[in-house]
N, C-alpha and C. Protein backbone atom coordinates (compact mmCIF):
# COMPACT_ATOMS: atom_id res chain seq x y z
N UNK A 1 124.80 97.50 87.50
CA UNK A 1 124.36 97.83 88.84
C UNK A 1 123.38 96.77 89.32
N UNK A 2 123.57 95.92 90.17
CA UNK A 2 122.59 95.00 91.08
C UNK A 2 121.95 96.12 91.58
N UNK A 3 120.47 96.24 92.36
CA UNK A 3 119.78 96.72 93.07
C UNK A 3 118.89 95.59 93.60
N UNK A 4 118.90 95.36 94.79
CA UNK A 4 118.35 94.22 95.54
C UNK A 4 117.37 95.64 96.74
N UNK A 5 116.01 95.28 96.96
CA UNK A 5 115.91 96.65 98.28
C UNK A 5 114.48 95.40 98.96
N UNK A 6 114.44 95.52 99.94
CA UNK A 6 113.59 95.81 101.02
C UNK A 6 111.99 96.24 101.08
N UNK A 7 110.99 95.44 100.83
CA UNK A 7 110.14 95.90 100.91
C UNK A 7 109.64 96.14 102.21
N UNK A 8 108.99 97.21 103.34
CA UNK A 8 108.37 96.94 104.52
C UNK A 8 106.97 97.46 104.24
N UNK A 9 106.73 98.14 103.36
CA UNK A 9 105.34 98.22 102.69
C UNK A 9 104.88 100.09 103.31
N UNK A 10 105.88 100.75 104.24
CA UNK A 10 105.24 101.96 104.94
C UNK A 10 104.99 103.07 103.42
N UNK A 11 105.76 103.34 102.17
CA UNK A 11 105.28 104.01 101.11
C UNK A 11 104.39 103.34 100.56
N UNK A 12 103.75 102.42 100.42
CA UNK A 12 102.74 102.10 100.11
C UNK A 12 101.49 102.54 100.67
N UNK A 13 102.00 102.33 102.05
CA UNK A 13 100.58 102.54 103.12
C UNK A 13 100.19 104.09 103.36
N UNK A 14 101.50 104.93 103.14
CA UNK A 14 101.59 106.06 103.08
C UNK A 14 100.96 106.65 102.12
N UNK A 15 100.79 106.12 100.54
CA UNK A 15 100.60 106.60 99.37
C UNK A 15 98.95 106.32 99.48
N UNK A 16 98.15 105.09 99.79
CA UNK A 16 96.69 104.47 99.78
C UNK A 16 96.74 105.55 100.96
N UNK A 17 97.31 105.74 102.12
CA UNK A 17 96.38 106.43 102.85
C UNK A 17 95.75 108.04 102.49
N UNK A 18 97.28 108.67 101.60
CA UNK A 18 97.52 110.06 101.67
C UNK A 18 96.42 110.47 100.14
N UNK A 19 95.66 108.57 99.71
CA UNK A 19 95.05 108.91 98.38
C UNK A 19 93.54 109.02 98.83
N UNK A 20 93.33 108.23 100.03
CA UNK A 20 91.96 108.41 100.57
C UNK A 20 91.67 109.83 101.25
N UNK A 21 92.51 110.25 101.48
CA UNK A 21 92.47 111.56 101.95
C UNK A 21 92.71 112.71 101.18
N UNK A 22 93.18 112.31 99.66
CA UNK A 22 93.23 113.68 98.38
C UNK A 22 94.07 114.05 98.85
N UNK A 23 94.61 113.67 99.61
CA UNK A 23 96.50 114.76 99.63
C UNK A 23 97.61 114.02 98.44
N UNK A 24 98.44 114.83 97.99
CA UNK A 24 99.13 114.35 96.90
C UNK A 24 100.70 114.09 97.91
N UNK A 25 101.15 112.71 97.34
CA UNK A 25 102.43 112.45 97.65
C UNK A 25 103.36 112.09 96.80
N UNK A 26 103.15 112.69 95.51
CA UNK A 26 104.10 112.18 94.29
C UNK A 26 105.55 111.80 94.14
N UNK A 27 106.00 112.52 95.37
CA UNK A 27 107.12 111.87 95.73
C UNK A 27 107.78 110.77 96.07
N UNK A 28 106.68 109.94 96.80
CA UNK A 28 106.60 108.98 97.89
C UNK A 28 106.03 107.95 96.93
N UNK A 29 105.35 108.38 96.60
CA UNK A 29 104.48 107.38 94.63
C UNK A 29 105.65 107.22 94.12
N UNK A 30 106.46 108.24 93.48
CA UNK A 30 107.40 107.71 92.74
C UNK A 30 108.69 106.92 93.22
N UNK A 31 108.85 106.89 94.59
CA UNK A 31 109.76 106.08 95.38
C UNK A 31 109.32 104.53 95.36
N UNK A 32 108.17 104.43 95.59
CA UNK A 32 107.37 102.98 95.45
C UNK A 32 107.14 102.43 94.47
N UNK A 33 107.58 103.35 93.22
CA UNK A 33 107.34 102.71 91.63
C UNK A 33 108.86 102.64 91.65
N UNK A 34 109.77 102.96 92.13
CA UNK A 34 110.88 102.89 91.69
C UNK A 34 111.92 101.54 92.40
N UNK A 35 110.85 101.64 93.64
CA UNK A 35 111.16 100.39 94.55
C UNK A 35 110.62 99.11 94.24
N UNK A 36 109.47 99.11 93.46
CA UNK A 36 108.56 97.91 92.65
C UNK A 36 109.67 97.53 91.86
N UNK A 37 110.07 98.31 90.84
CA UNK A 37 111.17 98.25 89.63
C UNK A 37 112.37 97.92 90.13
N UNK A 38 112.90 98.01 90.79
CA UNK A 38 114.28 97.67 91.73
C UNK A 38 113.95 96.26 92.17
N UNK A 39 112.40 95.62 92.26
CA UNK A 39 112.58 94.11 92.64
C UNK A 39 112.49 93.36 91.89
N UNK A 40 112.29 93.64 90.66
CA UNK A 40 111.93 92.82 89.59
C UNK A 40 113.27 92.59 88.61
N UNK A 41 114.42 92.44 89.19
CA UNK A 41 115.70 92.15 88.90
C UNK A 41 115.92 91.15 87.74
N UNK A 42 115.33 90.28 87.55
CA UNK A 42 115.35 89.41 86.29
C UNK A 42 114.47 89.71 85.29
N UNK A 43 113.63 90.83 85.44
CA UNK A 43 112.89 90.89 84.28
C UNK A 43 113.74 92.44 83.99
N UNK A 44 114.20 92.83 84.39
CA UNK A 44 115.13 94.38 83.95
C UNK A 44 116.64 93.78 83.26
N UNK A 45 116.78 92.99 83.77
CA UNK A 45 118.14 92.05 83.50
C UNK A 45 117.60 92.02 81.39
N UNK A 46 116.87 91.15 81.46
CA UNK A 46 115.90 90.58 80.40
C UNK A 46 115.53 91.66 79.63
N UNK A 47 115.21 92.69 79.98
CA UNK A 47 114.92 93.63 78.94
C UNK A 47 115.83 94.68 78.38
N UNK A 48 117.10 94.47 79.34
CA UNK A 48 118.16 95.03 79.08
C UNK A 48 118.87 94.51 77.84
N UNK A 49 118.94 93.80 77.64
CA UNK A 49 119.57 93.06 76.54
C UNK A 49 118.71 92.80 75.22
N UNK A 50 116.90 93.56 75.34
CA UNK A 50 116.56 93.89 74.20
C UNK A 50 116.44 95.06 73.62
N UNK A 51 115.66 95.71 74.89
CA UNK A 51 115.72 97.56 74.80
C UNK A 51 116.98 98.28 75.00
N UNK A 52 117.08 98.75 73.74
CA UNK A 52 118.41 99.96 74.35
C UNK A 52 117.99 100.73 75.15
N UNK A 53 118.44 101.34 75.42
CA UNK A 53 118.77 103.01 76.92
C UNK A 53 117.93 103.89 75.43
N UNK A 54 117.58 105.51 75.71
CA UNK A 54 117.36 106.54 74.81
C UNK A 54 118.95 106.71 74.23
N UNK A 55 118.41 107.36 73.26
CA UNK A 55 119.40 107.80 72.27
C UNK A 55 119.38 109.24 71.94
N UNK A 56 118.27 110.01 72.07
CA UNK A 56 118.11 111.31 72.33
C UNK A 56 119.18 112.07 73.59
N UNK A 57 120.27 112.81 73.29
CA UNK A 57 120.88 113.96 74.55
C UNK A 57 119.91 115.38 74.23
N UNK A 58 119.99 115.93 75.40
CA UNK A 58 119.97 117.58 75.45
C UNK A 58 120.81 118.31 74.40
N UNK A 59 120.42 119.03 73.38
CA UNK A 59 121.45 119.35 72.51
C UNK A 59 121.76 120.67 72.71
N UNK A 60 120.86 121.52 73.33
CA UNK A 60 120.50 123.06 73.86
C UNK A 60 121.33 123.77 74.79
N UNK A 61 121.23 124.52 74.74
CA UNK A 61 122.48 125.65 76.09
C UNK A 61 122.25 125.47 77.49
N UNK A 62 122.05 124.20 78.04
CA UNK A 62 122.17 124.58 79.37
C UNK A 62 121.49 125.10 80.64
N UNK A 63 122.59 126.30 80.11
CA UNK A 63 122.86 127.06 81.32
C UNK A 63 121.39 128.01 80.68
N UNK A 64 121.32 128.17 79.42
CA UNK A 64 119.99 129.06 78.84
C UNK A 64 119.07 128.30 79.55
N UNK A 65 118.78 127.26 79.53
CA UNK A 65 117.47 126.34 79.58
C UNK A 65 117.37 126.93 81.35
N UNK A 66 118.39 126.29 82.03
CA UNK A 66 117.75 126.68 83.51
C UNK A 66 117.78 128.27 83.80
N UNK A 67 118.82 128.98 83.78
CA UNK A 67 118.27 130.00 83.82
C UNK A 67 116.76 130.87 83.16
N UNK A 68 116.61 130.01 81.86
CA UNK A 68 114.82 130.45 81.62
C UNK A 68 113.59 129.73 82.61
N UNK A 69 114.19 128.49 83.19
CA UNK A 69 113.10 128.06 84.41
C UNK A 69 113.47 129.05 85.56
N UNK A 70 114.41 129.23 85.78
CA UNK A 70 114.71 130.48 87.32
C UNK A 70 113.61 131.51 87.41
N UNK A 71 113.30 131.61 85.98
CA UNK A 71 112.62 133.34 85.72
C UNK A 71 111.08 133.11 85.97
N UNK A 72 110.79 131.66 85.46
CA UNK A 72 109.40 131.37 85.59
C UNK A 72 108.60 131.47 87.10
N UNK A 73 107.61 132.45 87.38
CA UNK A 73 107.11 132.78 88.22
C UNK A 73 106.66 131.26 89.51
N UNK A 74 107.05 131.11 89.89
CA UNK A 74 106.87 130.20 91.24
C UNK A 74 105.54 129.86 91.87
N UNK A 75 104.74 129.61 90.41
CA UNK A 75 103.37 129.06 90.40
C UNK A 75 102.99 127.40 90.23
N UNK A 76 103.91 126.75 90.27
CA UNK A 76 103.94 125.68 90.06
C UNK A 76 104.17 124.59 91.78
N UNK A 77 103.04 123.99 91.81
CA UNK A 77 103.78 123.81 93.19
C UNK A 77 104.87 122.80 93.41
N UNK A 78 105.68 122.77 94.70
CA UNK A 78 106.82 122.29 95.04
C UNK A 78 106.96 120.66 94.84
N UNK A 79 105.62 120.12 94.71
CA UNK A 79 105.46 118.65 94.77
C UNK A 79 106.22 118.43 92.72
N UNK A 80 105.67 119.37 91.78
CA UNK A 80 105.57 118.96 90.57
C UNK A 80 108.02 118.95 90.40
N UNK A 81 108.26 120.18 91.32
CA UNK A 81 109.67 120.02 91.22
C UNK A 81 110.47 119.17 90.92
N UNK A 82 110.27 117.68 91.01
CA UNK A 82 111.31 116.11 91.15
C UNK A 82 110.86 116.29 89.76
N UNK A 83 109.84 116.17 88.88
CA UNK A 83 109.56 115.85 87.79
C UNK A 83 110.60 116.63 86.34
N UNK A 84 111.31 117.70 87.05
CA UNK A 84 112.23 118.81 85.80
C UNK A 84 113.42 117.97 86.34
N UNK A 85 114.10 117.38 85.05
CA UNK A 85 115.38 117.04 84.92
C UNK A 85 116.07 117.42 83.80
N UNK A 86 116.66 118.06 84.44
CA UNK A 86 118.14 118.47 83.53
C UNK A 86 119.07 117.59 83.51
N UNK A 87 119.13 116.64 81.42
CA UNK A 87 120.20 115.95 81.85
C UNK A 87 121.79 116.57 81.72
């Protein structure tokens, strides 16, 4: 996969502003770390060919695992959500 992107700098400015102000944008943070990493194309190239990928899968039930997050009381707020991946 090439990934070539666009910097115009507004998640950045978004993230320093929304940090001077204590509001959390973890979303928007992790778009701008992911967009940093997307430009650095020759050094991902480069480490690809030393670091393997994980080797660890999900070995567990599933459908058990999310249905036991469904049940968990809805105390967690909506920002921490992007962070649960089910692979």
């Amino acid at each position: 996969m090439i990934a070539d992107c666009v910097v115009k700098g507004t998640g950045k400015w978004t993230a320093i502003n929304a940090l001077d102000l204590g509001q959390p944008v973890t979303l928007i943070g992790e778009a701008v770390f992911a967009r940093c990493l997307s430009a650095i194309r020759d050094e991902r190239a480069r480490a690809s060919k030393v670091i393997d990928g994980p080797k660890t899968h999900f070995q567990g039930d599933k459908k058990a695992f999310i249905d036991k997050l469904e049940q968990v009381p809805n105390t967690v707020p909506k920002t921490y959500s992007p962070q649960i991946l089910v692979p």
